[in-house]
C-alpha atoms as a PDB file:
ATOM      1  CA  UNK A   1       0.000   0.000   0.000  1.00  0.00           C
ATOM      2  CA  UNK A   2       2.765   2.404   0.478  1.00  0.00           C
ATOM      3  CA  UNK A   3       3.915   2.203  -3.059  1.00  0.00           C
ATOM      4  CA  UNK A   4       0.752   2.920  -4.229  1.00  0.00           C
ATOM      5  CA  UNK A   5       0.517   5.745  -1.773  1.00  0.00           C
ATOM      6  CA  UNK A   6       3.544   7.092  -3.227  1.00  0.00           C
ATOM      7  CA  UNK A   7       2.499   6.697  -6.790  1.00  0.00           C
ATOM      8  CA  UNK A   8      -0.707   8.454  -6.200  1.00  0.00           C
ATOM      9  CA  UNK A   9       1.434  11.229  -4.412  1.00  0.00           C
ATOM     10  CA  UNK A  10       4.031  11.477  -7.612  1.00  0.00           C
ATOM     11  CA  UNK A  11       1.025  11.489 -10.597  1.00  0.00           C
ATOM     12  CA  UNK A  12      -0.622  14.236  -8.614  1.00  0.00           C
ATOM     13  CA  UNK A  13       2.119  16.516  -7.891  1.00  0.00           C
ATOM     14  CA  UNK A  14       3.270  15.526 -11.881  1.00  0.00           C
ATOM     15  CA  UNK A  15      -0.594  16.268 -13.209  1.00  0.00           C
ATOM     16  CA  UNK A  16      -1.816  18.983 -11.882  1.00  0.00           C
ATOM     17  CA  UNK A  17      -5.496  17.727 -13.966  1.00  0.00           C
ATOM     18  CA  UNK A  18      -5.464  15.140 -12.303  1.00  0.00           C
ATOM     19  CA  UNK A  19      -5.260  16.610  -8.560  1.00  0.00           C
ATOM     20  CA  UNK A  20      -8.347  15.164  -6.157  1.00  0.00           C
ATOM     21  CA  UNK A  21     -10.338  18.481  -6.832  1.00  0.00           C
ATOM     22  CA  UNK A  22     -10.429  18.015 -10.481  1.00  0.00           C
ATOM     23  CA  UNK A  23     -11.063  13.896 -10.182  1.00  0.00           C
ATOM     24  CA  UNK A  24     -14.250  15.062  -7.813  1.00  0.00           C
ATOM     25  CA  UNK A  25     -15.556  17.685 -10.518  1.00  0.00           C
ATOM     26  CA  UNK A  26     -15.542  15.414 -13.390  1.00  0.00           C
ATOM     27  CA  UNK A  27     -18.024  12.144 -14.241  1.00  0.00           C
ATOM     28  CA  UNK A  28     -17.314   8.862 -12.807  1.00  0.00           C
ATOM     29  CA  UNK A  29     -16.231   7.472 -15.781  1.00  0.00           C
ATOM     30  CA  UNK A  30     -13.868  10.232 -16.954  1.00  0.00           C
ATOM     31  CA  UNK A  31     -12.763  10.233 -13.141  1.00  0.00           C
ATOM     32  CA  UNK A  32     -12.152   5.924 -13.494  1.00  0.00           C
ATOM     33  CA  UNK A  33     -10.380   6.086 -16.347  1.00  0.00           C
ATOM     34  CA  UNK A  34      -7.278   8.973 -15.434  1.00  0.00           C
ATOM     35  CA  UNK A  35      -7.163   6.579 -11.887  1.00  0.00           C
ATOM     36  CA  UNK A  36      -6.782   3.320 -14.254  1.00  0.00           C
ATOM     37  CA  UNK A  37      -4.462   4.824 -16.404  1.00  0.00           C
ATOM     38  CA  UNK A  38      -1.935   4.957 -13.040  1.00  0.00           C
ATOM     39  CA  UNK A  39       0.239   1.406 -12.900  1.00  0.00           C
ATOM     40  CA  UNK A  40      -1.131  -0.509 -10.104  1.00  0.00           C
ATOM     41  CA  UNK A  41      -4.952   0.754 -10.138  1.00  0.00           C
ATOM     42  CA  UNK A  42      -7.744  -1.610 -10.837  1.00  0.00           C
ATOM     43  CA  UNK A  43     -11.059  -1.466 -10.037  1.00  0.00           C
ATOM     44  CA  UNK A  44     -11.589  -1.832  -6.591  1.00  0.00           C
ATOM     45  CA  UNK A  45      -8.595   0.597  -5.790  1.00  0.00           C
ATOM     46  CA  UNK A  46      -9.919   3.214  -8.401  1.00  0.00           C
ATOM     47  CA  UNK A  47     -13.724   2.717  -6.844  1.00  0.00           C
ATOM     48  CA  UNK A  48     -12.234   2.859  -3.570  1.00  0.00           C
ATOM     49  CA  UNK A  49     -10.429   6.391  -4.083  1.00  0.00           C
ATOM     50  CA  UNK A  50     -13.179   7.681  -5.916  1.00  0.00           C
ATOM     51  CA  UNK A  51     -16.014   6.548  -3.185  1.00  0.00           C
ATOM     52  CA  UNK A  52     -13.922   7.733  -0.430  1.00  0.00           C
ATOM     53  CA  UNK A  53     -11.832  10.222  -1.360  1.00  0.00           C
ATOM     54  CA  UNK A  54     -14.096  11.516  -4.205  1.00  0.00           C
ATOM     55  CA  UNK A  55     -17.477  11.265  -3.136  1.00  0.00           C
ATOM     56  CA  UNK A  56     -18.217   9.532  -6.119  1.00  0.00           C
ATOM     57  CA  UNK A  57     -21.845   7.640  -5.507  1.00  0.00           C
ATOM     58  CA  UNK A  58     -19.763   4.131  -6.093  1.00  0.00           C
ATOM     59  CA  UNK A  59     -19.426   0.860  -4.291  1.00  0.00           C
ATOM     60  CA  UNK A  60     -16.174  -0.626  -4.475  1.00  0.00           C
ATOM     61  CA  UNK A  61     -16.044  -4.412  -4.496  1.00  0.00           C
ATOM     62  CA  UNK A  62     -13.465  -6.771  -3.355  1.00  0.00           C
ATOM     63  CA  UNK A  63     -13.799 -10.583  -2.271  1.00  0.00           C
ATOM     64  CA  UNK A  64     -15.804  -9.928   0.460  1.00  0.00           C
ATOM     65  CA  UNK A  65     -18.257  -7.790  -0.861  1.00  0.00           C
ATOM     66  CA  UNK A  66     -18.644 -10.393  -3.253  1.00  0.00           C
ATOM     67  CA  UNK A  67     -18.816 -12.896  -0.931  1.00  0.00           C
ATOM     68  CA  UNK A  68     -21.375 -10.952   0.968  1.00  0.00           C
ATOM     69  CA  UNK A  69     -23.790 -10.406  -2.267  1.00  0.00           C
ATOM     70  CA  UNK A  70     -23.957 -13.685  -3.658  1.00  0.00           C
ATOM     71  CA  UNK A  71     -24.474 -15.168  -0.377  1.00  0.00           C
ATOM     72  CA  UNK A  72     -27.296 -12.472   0.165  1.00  0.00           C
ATOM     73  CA  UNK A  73     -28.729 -13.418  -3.867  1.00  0.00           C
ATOM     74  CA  UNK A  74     -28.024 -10.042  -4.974  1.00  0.00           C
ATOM     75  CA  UNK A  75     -25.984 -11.439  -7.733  1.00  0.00           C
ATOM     76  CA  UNK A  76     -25.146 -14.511  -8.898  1.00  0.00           C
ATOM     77  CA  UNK A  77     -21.963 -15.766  -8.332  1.00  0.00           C
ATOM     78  CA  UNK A  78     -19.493 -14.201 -10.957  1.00  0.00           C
ATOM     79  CA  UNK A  79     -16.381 -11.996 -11.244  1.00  0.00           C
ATOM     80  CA  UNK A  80     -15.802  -9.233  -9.057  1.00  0.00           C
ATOM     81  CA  UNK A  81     -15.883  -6.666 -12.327  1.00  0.00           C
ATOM     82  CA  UNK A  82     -19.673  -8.120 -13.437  1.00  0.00           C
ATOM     83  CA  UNK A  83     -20.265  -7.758  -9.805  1.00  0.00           C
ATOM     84  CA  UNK A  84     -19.273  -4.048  -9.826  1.00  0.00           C
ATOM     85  CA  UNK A  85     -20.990  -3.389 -12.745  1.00  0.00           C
ATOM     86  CA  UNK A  86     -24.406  -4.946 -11.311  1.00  0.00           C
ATOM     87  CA  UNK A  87     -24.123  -3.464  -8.347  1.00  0.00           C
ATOM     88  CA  UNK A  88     -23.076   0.007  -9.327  1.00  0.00           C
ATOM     89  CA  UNK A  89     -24.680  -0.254 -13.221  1.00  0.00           C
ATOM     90  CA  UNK A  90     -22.624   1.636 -15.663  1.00  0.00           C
ATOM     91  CA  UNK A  91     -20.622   4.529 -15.177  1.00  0.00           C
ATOM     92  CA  UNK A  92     -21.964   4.720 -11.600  1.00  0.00           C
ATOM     93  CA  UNK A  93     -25.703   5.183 -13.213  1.00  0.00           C
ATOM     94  CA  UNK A  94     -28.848   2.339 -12.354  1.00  0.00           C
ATOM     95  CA  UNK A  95     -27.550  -0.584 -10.624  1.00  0.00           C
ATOM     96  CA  UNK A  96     -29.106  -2.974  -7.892  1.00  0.00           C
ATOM     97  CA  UNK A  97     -27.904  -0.421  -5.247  1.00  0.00           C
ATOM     98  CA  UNK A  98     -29.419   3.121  -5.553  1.00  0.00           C
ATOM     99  CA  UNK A  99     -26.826   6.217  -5.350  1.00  0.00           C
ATOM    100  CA  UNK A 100     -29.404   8.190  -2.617  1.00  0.00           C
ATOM    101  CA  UNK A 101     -31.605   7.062  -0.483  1.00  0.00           C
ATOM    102  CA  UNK A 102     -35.012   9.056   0.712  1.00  0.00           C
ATOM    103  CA  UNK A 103     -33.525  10.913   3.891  1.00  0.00           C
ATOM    104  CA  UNK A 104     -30.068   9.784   4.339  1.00  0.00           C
ATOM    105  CA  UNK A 105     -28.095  12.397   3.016  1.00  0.00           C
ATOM    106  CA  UNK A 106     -24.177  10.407   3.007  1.00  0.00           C
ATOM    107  CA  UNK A 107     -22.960   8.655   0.099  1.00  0.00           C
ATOM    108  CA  UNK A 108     -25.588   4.908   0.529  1.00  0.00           C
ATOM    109  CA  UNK A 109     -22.814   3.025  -1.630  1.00  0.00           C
ATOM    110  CA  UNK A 110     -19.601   3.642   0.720  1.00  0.00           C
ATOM    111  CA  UNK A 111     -21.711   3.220   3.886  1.00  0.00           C
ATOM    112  CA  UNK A 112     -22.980   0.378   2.291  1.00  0.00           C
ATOM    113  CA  UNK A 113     -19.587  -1.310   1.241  1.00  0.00           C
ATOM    114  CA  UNK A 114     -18.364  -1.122   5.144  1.00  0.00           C
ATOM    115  CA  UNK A 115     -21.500  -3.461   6.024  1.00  0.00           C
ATOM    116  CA  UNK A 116     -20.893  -5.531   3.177  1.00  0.00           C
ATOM    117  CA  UNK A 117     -17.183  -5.810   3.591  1.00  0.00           C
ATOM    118  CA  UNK A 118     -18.025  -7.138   7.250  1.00  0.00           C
ATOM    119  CA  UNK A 119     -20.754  -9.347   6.484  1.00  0.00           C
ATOM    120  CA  UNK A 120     -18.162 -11.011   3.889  1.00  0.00           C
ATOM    121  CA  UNK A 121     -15.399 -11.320   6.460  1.00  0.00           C
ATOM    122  CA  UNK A 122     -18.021 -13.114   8.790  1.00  0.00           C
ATOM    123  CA  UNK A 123     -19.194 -15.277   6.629  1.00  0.00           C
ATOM    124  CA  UNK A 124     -16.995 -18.206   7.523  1.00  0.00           C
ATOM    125  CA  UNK A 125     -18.384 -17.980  11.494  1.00  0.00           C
ATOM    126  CA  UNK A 126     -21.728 -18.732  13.037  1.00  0.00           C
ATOM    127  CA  UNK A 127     -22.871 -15.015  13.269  1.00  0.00           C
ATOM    128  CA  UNK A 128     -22.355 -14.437   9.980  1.00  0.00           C
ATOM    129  CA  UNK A 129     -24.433 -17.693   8.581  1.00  0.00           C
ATOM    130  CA  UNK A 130     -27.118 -16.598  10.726  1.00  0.00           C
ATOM    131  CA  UNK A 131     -27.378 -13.170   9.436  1.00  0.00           C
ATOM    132  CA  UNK A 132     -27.902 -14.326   5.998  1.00  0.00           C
ATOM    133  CA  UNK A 133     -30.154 -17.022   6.634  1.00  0.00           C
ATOM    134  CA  UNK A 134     -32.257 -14.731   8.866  1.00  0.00           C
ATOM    135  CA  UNK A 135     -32.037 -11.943   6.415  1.00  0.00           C
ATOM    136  CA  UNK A 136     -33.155 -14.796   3.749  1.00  0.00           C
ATOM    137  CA  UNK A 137     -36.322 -16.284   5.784  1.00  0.00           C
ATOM    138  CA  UNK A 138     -34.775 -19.309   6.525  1.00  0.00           C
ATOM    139  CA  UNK A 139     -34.608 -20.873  10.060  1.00  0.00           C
ATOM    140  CA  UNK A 140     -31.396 -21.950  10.848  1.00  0.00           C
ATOM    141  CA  UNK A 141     -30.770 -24.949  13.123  1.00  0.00           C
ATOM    142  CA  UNK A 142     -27.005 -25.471  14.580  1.00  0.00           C
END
């Protein structure tokens, strides 16, 4: 991480169109593709800096958000980059999770990553299990 820290740091101070300001002012897309275009971002990184950092209505998705979704049914099980794209839509437009909600005023897709990213690292325990098959209807039995 502190390699990419330091590339980020070295393609700012190089492009000054490229600072934070200017990725937060422009479209998700054009804002995704200058991040890609640095060695070392993909698409979790360059969701992750743009939902974070950015404010960019995006949901970044690693293993255990995937883990998290399929086990939930949101998706079906698939790469992390179809994933994305169902989740988010296209260029951070439609998608199974809405960019606002009615009354919450944060970014929904980065608060809802955290939960996600818990549920998937709890998965593999008890707690975990039980959330899903609760949240599912099912009755679970140990």
């Amino acid at each position: 991480q502190d390699d990419r820290i330091k590339r980020i740091h070295r393609v700012l101070l190089a492009d000054q169109a490229s600072s934070m300001e200017r990725l937060k002012e422009m479209d998700y897309t054009e804002a995704a593709r200058v991040l890609r275009a640095i060695k070392g971002f993909g698409p979790k990184l360059t969701a992750c800096v743009l939902s974070f950092t950015c404010d960019h209505a995006v949901l970044a998705v690693d293993t255990n958000v995937a883990k998290a979704v399929k086990k939930l049914g949101w998706v079906q099980p698939t790469s992390d980059a179809a994933i994305h794209d169902a989740l988010n839509g296209k260029g951070g437009e439609g998608g199974l999770v809405p960019r606002t909600l009615h009354g919450y005023a944060g970014n929904l897709r980065a608060a809802l990553h955290g939960l996600l990213l818990n549920l998937g690292q709890k998965l593999e325990k008890p707690e975990g299990r039980a959330f899903v098959a609760s949240w599912k209807g099912v009755v679970m039995v140990e």
